[in-house]
C-alpha atoms as a PDB file:
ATOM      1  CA  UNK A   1      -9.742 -24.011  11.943  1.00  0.00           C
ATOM      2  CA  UNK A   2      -6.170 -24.118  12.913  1.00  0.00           C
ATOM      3  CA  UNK A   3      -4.168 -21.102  14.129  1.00  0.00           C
ATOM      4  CA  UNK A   4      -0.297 -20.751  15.159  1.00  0.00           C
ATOM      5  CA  UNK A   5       2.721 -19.047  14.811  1.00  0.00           C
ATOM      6  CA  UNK A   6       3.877 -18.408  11.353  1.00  0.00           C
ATOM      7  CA  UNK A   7       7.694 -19.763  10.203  1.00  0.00           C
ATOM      8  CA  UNK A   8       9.600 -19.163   7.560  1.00  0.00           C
ATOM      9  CA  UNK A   9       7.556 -22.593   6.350  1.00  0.00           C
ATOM     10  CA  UNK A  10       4.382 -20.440   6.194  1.00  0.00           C
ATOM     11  CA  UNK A  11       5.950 -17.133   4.429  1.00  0.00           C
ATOM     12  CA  UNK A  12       4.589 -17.822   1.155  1.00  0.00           C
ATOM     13  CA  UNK A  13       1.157 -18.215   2.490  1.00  0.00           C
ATOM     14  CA  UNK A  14       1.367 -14.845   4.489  1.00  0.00           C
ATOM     15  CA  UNK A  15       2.629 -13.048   1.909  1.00  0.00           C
ATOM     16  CA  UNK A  16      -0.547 -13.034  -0.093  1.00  0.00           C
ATOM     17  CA  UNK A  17      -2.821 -12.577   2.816  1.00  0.00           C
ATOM     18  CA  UNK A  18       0.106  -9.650   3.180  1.00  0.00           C
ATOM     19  CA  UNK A  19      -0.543  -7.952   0.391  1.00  0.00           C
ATOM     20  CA  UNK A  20      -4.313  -8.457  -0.009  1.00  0.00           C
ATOM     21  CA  UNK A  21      -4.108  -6.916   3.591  1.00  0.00           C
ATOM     22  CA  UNK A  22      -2.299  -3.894   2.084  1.00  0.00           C
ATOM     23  CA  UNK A  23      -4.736  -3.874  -1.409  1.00  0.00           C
ATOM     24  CA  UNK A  24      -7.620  -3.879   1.353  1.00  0.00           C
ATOM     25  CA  UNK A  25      -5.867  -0.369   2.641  1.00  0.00           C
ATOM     26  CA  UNK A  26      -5.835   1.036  -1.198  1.00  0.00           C
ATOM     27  CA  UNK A  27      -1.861   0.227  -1.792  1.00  0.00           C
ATOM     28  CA  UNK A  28      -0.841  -1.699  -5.276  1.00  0.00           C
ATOM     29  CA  UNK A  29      -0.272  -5.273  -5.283  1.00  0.00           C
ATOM     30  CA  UNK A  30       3.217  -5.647  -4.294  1.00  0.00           C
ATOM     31  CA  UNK A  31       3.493  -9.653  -3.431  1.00  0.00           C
ATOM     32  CA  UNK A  32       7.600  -9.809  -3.910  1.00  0.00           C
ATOM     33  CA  UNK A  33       8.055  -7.276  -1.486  1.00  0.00           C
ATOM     34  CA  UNK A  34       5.086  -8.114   0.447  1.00  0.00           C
ATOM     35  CA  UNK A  35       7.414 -11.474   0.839  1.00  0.00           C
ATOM     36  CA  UNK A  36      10.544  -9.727   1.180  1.00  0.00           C
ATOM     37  CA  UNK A  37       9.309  -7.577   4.608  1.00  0.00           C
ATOM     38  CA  UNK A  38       7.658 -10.136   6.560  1.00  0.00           C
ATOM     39  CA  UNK A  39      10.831 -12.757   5.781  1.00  0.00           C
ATOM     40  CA  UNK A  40      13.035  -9.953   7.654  1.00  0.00           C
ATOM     41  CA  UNK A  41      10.360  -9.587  10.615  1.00  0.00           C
ATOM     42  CA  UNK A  42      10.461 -13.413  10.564  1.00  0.00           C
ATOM     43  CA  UNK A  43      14.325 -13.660  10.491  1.00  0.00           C
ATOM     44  CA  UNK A  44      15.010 -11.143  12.918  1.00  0.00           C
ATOM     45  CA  UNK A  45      12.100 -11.714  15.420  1.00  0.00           C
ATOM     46  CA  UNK A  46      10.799  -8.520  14.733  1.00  0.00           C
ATOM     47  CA  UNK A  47       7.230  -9.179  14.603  1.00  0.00           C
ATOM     48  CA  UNK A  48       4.555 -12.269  16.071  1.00  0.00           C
ATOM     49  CA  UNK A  49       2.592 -13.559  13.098  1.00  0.00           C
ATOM     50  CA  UNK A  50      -0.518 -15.954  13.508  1.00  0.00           C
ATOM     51  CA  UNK A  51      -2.216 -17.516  10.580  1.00  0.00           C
ATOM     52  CA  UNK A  52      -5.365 -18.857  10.030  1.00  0.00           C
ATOM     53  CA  UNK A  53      -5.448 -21.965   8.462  1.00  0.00           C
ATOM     54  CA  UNK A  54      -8.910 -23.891   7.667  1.00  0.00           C
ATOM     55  CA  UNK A  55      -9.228 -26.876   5.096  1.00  0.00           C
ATOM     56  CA  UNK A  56      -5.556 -26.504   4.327  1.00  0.00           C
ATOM     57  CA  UNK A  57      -6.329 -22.761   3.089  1.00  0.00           C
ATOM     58  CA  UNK A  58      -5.004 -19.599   4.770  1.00  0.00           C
ATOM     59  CA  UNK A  59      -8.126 -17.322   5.375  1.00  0.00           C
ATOM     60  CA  UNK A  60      -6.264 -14.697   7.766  1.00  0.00           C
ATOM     61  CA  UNK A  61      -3.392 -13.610   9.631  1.00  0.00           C
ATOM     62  CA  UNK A  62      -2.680 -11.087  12.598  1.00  0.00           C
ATOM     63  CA  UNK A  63       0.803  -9.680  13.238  1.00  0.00           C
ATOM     64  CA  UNK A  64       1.985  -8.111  16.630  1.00  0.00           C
ATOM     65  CA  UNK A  65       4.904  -5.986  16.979  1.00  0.00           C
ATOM     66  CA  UNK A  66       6.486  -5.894  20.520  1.00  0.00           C
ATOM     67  CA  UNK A  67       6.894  -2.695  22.537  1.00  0.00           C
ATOM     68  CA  UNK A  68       7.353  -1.812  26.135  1.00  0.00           C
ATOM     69  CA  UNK A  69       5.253  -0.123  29.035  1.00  0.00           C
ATOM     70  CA  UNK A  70       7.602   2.593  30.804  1.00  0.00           C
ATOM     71  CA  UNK A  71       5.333   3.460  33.317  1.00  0.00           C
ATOM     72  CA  UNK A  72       3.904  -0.417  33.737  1.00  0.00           C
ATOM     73  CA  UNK A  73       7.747  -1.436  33.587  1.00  0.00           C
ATOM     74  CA  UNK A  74       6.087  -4.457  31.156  1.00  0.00           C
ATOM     75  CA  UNK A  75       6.497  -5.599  27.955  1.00  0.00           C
ATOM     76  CA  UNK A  76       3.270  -4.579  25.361  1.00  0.00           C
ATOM     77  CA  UNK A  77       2.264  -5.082  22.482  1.00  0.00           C
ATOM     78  CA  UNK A  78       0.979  -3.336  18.816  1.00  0.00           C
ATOM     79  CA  UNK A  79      -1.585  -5.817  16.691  1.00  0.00           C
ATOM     80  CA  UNK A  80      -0.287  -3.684  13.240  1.00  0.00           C
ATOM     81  CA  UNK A  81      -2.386  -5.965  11.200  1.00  0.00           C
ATOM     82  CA  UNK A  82      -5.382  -8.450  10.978  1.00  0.00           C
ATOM     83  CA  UNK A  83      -6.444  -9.748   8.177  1.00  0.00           C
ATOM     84  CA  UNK A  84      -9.333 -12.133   7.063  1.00  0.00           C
ATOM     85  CA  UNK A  85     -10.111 -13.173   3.177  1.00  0.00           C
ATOM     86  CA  UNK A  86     -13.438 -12.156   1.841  1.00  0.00           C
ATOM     87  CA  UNK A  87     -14.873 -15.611   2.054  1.00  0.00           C
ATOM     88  CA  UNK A  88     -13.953 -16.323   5.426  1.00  0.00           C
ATOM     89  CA  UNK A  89     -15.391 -13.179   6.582  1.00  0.00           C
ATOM     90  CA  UNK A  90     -18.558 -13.376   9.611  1.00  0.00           C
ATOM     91  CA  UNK A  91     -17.175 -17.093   9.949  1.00  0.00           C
ATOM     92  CA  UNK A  92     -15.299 -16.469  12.881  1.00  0.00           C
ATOM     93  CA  UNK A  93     -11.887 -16.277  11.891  1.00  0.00           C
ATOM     94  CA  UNK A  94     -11.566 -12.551  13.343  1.00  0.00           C
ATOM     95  CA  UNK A  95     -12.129 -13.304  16.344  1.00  0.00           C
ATOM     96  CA  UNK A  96     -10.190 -16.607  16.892  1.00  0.00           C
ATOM     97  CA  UNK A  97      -7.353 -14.330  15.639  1.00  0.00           C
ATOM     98  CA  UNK A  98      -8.044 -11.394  18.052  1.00  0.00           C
ATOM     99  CA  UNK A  99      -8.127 -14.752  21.097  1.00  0.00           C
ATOM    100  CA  UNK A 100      -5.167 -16.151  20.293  1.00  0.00           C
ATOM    101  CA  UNK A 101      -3.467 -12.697  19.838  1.00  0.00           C
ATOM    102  CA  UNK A 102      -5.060 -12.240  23.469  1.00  0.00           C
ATOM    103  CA  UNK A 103      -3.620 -16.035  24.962  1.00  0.00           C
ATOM    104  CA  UNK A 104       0.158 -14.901  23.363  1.00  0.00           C
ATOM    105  CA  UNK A 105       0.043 -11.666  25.148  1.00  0.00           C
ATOM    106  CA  UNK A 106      -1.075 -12.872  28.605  1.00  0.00           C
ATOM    107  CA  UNK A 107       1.351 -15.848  28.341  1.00  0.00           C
ATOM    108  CA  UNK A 108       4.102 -13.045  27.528  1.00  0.00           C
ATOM    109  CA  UNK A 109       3.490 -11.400  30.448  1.00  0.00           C
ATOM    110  CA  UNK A 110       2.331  -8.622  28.639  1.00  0.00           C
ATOM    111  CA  UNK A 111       0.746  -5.018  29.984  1.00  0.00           C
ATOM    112  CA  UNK A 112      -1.623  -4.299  26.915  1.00  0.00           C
ATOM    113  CA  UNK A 113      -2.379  -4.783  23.366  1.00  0.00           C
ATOM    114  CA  UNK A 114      -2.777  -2.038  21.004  1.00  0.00           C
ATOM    115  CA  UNK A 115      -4.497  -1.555  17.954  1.00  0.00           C
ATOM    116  CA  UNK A 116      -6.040   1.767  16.271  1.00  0.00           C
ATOM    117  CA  UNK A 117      -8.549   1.063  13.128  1.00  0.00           C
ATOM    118  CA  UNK A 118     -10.359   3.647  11.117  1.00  0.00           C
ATOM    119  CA  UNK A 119     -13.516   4.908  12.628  1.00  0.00           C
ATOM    120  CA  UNK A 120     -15.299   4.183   9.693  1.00  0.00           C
ATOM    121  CA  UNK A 121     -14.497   0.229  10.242  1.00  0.00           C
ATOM    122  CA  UNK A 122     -17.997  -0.903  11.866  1.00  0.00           C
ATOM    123  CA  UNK A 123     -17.431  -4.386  11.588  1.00  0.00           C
ATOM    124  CA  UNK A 124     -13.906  -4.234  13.502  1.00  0.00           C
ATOM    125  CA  UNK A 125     -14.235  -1.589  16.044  1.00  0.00           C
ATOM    126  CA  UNK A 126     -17.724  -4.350  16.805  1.00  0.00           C
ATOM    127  CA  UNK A 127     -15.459  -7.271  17.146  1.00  0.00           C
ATOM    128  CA  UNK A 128     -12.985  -5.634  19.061  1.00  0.00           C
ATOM    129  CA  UNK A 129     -15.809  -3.758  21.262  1.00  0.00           C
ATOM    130  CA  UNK A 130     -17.094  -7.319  21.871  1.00  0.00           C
ATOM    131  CA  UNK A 131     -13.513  -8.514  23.227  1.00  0.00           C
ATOM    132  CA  UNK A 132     -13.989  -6.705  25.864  1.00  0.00           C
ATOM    133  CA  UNK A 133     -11.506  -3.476  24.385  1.00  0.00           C
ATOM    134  CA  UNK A 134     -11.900  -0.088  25.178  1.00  0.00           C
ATOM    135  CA  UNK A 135     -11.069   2.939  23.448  1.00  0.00           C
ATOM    136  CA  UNK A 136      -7.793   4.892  25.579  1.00  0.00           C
ATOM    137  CA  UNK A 137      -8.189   8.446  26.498  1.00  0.00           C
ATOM    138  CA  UNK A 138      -4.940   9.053  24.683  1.00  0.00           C
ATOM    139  CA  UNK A 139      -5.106  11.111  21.447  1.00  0.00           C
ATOM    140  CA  UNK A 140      -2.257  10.274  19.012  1.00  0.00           C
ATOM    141  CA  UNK A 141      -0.631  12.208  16.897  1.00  0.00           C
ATOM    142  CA  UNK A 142       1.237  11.195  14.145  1.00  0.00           C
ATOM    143  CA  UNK A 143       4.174  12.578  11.931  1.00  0.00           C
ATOM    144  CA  UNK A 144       4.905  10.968   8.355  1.00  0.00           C
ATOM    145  CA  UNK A 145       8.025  11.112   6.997  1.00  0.00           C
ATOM    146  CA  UNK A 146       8.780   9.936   2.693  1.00  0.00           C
END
């Protein structure tokens, strides 16, 4: 298994982990503008994607979103999304994601990574729990706006 950076060269191949990503979460198949958003995050640096490649397939992608520490006075970041197909799943590709996700962040310099994931997920709050992450004592709120 190969993973790296995503380019503009690999857009068409994250788009449809993208948006089965997104089905995964209960949202309709939208694969155009699945495309569309990540080709801005690509363009204007907005986002870190890694894909997964193995035997020429793509069988996952994560994607980071930078932030910054104001009391740590360091750069941080959010994973937003990870994402394995259904037949790559328990083969690993999770967690080479979640390590290389981990390599980019040290390498940044980086204070933390972030993720929330519902507390119903078993199988990622295990994979995460075995990477050494802890839950925060923060408790987020959230406001949604239309």
């Amino acid at each position: 298994m190969e993973i790296f950076q995503a380019t503009m060269n690999e857009l068409e191949d994250v788009a449809v982990l993208f948006d089965e990503y997104r089905q995964f979460y209960g949202i309709e198949s939208d694969l155009s503008g699945a495309k569309a958003f990540l080709q801005l995050r690509i363009a204007l640096k907005e986002s870190i994607i890694f894909i997964a490649v193995e035997n020429d397939k793509a069988v996952g992608f994560a994607q980071l979103y930078p932030t910054f520490s104001s009391i740590a006075l360091q750069r941080a970041y959010i994973l937003n999304d990870i994402y394995v197909t259904k037949d790559a799943r328990g083969l690993g590709v999770g967690k080479a994601l979640m390590e290389k996700v981990f390599q980019y962040c040290e390498q940044q310099y980086a204070r933390y990574v972030t993720l929330q994931t519902a507390t119903d997920n078993v199988n990622a709050r295990k994979l995460y729990e075995n990477l050494h992450m802890k839950q925060d004592h923060y408790c987020n709120y959230v406001k949604y706006f239309s």
